[in-house]
N, C-alpha and C. Protein backbone atom coordinates (compact mmCIF):
# COMPACT_ATOMS: atom_id res chain seq x y z
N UNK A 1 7.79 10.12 -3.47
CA UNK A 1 6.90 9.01 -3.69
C UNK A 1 5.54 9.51 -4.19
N UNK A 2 5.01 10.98 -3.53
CA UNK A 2 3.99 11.20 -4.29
C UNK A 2 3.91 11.39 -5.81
N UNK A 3 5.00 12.03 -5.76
CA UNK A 3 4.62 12.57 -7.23
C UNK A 3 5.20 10.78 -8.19
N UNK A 4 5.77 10.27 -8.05
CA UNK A 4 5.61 8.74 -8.86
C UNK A 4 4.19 8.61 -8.64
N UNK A 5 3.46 8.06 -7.60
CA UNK A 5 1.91 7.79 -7.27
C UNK A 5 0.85 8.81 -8.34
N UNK A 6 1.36 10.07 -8.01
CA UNK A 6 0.87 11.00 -9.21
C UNK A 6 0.92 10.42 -10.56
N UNK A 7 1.72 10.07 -11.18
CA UNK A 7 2.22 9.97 -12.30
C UNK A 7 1.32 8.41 -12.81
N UNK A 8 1.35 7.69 -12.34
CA UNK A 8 0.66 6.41 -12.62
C UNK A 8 -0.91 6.66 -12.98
N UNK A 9 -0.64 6.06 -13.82
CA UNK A 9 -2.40 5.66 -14.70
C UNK A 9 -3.24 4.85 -13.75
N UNK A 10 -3.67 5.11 -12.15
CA UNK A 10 -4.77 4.95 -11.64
C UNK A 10 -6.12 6.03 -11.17
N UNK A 11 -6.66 5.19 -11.11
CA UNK A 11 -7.98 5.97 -10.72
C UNK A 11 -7.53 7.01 -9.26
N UNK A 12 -8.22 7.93 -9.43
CA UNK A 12 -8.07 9.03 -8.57
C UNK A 12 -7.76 8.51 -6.56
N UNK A 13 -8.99 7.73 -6.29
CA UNK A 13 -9.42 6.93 -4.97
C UNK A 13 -8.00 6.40 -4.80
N UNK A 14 -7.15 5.33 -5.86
CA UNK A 14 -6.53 4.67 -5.30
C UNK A 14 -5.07 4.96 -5.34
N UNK A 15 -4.92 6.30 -6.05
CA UNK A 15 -3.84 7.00 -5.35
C UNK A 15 -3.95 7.81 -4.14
N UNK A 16 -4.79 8.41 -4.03
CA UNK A 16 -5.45 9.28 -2.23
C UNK A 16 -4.70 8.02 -1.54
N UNK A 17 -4.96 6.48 -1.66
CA UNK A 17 -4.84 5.35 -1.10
C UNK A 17 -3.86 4.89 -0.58
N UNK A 18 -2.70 5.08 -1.89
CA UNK A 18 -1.67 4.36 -2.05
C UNK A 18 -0.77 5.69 -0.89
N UNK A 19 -1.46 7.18 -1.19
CA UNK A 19 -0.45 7.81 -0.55
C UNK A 19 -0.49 8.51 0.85
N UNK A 20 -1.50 7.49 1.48
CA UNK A 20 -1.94 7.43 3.08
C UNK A 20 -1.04 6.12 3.21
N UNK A 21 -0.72 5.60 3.21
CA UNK A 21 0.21 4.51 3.34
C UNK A 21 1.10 4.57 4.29
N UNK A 22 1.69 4.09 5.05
CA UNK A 22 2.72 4.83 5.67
C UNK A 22 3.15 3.02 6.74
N UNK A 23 4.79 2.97 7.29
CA UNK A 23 4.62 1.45 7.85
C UNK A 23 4.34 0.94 8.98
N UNK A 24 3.88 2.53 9.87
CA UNK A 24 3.25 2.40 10.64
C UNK A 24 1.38 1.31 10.27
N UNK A 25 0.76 1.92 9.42
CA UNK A 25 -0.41 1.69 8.61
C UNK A 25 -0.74 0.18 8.05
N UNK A 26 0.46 0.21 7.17
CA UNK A 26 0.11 -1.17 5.97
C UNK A 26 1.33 -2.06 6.47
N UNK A 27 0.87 -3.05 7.05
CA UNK A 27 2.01 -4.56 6.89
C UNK A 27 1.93 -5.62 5.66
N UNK A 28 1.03 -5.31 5.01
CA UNK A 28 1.21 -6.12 3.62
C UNK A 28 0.60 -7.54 3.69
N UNK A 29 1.70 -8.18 3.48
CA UNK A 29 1.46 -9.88 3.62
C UNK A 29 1.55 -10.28 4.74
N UNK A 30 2.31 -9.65 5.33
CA UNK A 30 2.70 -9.92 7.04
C UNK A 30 1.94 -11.58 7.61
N UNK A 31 0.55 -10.91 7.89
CA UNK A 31 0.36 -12.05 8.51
C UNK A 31 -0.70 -13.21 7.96
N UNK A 32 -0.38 -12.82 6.36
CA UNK A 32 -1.04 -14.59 6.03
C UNK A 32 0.73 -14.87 5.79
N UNK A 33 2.03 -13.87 5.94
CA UNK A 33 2.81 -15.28 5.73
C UNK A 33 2.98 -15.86 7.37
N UNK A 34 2.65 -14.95 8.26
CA UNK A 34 2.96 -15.66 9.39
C UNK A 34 1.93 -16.81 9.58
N UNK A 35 0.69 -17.14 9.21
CA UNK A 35 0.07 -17.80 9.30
C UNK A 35 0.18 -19.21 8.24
N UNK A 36 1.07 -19.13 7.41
CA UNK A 36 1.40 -19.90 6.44
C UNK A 36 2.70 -20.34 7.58
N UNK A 37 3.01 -20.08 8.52
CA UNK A 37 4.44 -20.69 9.27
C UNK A 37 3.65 -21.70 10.10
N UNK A 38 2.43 -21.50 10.82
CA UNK A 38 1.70 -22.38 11.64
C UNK A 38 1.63 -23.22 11.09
């Protein structure tokens, strides 16, 4: 996965970013969709 992340035409910051990630870390949409269920 790094080296794809490597490979992409972003700025330096937001690959460091993308490849601290982990699913412990990032839930995503998670909870505006849970909040879209209320």
């Amino acid at each position: 996965m790094k080296q794809f992340i490597d490979s992409l035409a972003l700025p330096e910051e937001e690959k460091v970013r993308l490849k601290a990630m982990t699913p412990a870390n990032y839930i995503g949409r998670a909870t505006t969709m849970v909040d879209e269920l209320k």
